[in-house]
Protein backbone atom coordinates (compact mmCIF):
# COMPACT_ATOMS: atom_id res chain seq x y z
CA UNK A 1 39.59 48.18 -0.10
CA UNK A 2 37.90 51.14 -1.32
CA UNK A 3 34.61 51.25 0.62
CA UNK A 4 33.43 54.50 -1.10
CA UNK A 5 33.19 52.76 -4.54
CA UNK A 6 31.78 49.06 -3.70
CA UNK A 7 28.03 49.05 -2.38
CA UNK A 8 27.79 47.25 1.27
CA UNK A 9 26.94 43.75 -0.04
CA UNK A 10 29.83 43.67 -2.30
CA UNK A 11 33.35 43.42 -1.71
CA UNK A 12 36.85 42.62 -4.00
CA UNK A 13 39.29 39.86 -2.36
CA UNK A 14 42.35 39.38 -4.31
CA UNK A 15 41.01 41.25 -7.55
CA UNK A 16 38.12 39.38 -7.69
CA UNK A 17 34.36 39.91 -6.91
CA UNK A 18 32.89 38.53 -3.87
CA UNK A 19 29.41 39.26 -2.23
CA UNK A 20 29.19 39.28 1.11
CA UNK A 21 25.61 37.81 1.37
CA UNK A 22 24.48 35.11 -1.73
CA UNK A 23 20.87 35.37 -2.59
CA UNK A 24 19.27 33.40 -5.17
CA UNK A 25 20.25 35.61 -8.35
CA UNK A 26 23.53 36.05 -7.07
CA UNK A 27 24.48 32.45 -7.01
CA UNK A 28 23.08 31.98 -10.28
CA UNK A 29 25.14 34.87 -11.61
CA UNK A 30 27.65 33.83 -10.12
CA UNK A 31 27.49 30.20 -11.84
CA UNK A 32 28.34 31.68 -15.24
CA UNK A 33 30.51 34.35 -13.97
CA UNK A 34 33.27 31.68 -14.44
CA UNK A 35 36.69 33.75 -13.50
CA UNK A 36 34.87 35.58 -10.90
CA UNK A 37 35.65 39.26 -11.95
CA UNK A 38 32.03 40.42 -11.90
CA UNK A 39 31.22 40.58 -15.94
CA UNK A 40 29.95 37.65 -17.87
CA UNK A 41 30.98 37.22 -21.29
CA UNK A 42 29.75 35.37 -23.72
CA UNK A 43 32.19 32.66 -23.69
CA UNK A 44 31.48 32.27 -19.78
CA UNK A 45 27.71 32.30 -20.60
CA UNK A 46 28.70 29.22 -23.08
CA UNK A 47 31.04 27.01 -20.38
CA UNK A 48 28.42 27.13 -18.24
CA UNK A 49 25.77 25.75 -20.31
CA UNK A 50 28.23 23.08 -21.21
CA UNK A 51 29.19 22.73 -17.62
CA UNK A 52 25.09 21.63 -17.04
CA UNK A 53 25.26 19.32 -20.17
CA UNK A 54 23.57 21.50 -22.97
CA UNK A 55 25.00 20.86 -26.50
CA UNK A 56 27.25 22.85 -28.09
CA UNK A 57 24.34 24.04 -30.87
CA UNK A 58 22.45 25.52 -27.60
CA UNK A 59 25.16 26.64 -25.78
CA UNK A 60 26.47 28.72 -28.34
CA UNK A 61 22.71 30.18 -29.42
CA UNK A 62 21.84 30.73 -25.97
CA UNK A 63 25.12 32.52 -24.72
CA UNK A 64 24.96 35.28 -27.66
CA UNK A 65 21.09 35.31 -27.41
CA UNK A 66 21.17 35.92 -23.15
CA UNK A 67 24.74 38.22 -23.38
CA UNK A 68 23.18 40.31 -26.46
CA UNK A 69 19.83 41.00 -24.27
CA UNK A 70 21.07 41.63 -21.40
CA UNK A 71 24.09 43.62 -21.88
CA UNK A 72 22.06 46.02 -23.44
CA UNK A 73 20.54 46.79 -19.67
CA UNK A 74 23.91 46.38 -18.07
CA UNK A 75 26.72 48.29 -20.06
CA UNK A 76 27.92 52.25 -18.74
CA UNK A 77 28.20 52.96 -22.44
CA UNK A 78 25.24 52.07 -25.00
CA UNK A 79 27.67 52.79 -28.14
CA UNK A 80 29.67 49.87 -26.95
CA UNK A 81 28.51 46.78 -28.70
CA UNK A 82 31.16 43.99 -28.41
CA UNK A 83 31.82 41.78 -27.04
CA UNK A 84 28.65 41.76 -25.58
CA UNK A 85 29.29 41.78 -21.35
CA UNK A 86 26.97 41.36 -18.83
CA UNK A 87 28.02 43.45 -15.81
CA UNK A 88 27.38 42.18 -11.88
């Protein structure tokens, strides 16, 4: 593991992201963060509104709607538009 370029709270175990301590947001993150790699498309964003029983009318507005905000606030590079991660 590369210590240098992980904070202390997170870790990566077999390629994937792992924290080392779950708070509140993290779980939740972690919810939708379906494949565990710590970004959250849209189409994760969408499985796990489905997962909780929202329609597919609402799952599909609300995972473009949440990704598009948020990624904004998230992303290394503002030029890059699509498709629209959210990054842990």
């Amino acid at each position: 593991m590369n210590s240098s370029s992980l904070s202390s709270t997170e870790r990566q175990q077999n390629g994937k992201f792992v924290p080392n301590d779950h708070n509140v947001l993290q779980k939740h993150v972690f919810f939708f963060d379906r494949n565990q790699d710590g970004i959250v498309y849209p189409w994760e964003t969408f499985q796990g509104f489905r997962s909780i029983g929202c329609g597919v009318f609402l799952s599909t507005a609300s995972a473009f709607l949440i990704n598009i905000t948020l990624s904004q606030k998230t992303r290394p590079v503002s030029l890059s538009l699509s498709p629209y991660p959210i990054r842990i």
